[in-house]
N, C-alpha and C. Protein backbone atom coordinates (compact mmCIF):
# COMPACT_ATOMS: atom_id res chain seq x y z
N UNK A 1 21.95 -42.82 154.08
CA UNK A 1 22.69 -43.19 155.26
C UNK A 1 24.18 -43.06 154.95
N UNK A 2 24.89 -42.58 155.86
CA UNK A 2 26.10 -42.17 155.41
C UNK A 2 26.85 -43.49 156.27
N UNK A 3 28.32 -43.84 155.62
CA UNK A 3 29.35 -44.84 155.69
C UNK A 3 30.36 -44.29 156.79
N UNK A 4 30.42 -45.09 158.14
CA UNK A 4 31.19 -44.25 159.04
C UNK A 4 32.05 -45.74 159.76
N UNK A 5 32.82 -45.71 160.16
CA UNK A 5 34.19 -47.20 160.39
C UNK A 5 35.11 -46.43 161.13
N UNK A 6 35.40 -47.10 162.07
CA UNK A 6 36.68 -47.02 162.85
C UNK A 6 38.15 -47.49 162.95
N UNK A 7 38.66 -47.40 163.36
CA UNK A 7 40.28 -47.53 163.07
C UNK A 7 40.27 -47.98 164.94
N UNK A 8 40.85 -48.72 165.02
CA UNK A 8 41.71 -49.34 166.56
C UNK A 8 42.62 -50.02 166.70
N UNK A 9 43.05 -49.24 167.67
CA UNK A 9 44.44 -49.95 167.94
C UNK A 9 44.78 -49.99 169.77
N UNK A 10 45.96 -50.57 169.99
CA UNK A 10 46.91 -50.35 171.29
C UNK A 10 46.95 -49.27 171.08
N UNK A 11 47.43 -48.54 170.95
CA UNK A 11 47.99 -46.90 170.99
C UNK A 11 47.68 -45.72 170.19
N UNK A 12 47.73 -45.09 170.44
CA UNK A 12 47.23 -43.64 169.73
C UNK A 12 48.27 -43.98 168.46
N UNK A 13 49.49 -44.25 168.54
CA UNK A 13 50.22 -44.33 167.60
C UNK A 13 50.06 -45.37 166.63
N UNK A 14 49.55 -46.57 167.10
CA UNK A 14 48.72 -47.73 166.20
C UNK A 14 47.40 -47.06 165.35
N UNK A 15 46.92 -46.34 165.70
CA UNK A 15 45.69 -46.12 164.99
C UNK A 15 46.14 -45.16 163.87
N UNK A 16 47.00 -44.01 164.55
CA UNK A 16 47.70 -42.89 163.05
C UNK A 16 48.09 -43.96 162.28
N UNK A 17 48.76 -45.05 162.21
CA UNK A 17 49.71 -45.88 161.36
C UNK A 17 48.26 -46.75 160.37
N UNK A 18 47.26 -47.05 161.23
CA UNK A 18 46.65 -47.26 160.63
C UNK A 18 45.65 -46.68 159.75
N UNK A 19 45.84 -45.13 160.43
CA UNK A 19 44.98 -44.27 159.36
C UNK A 19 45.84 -44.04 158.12
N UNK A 20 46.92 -44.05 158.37
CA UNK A 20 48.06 -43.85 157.26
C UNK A 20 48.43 -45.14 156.29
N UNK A 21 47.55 -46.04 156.61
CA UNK A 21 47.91 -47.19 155.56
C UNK A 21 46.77 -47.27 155.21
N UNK A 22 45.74 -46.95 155.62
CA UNK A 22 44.39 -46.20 154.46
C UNK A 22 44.65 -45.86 153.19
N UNK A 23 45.32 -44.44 153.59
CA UNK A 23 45.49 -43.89 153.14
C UNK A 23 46.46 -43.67 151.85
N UNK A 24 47.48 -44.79 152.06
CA UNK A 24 48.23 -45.31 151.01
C UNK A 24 47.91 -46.44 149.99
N UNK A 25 47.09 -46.62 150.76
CA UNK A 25 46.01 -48.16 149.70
C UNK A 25 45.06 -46.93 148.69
N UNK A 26 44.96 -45.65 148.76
CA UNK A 26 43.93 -45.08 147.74
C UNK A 26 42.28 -44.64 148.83
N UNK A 27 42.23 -44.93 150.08
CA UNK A 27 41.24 -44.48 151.05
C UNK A 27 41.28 -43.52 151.75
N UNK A 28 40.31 -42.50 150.93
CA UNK A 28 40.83 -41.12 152.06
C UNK A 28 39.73 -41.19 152.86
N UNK A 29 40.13 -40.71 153.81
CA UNK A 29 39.27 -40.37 154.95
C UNK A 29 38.87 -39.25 155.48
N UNK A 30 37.84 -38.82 156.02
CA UNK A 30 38.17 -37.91 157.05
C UNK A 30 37.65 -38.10 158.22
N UNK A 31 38.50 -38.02 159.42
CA UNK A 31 38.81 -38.03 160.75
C UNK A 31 37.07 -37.51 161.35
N UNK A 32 36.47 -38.11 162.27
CA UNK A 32 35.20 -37.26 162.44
C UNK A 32 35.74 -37.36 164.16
N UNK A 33 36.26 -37.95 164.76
CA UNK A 33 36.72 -38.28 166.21
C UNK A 33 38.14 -39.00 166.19
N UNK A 34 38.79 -37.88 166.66
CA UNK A 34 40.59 -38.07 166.86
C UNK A 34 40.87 -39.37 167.75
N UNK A 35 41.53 -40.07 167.63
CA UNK A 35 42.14 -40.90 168.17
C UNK A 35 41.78 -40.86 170.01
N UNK A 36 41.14 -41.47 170.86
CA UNK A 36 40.98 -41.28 171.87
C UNK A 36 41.06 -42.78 172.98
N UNK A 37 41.27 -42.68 173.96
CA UNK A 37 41.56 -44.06 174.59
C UNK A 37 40.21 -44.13 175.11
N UNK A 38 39.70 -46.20 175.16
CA UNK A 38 38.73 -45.97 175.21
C UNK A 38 38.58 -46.70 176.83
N UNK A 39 37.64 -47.09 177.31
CA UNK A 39 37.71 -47.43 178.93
C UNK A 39 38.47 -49.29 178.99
N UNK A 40 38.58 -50.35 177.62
CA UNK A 40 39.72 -51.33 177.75
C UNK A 40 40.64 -51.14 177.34
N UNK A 41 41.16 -49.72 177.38
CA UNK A 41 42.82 -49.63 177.17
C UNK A 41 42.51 -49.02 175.24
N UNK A 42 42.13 -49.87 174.92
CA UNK A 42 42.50 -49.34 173.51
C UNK A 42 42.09 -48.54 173.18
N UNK A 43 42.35 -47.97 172.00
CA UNK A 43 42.17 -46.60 171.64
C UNK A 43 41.36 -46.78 169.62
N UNK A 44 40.77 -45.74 170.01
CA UNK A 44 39.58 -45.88 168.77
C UNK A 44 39.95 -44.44 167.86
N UNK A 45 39.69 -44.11 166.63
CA UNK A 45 39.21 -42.91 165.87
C UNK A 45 37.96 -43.60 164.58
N UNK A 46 36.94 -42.33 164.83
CA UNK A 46 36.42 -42.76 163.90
C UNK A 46 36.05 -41.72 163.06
N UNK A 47 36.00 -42.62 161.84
CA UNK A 47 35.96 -41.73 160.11
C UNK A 47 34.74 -42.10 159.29
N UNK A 48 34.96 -41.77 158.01
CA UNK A 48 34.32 -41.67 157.54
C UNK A 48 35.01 -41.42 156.37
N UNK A 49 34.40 -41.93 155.44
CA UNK A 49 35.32 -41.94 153.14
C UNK A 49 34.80 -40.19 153.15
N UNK A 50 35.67 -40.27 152.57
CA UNK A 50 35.31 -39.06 151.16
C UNK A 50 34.80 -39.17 150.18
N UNK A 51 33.47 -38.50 149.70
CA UNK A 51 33.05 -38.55 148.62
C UNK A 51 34.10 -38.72 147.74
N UNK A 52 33.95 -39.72 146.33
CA UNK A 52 34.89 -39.33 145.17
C UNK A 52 33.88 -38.42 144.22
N UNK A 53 35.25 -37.45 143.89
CA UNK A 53 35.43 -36.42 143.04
C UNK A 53 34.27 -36.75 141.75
N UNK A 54 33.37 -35.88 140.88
CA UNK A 54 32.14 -36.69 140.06
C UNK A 54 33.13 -37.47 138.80
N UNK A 55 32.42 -38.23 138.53
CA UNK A 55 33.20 -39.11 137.45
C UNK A 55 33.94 -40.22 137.62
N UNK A 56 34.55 -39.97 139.13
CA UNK A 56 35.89 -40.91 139.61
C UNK A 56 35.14 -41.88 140.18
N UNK A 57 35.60 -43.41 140.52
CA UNK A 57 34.90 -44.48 141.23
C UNK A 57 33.98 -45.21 140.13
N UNK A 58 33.07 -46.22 140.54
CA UNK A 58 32.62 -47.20 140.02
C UNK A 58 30.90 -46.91 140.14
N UNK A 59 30.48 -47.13 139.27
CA UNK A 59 28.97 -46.79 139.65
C UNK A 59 28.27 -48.01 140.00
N UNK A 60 27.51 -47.90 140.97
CA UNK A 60 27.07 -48.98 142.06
C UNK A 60 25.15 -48.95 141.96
N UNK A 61 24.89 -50.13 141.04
CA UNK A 61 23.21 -50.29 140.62
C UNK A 61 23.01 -51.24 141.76
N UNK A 62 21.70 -50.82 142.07
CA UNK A 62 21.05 -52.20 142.86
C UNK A 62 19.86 -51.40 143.34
């Protein structure tokens, strides 16, 4: 099952800011649905992580 999360905001411009402070914390993303307004005014994009690169990240037992 793949890991998919949204970003929302007031404004198209709230949500870039928030994709962009993702992105500075070390969370890349990629964009699967651009920023779009939704029918209460606010506006949604939704993503999804990037695989990390092999080796990189934490290995996760359970």
């Amino acid at each position: 099952m793949g890991v998919r999360f949204g970003v929302m905001g007031d404004s198209a411009a709230e949500v870039a800011e928030g994709l962009s402070l993702l992105r500075a914390h070390g969370v890349e993303v990629t964009v699967v649905q651009e920023p779009r307004e939704m029918t209460d005014g606010r506006w949604l994009a939704r993503v999804t992580p990037k695989a990390p690169a092999v080796g990189e990240g934490q290995a996760v037992e359970g």
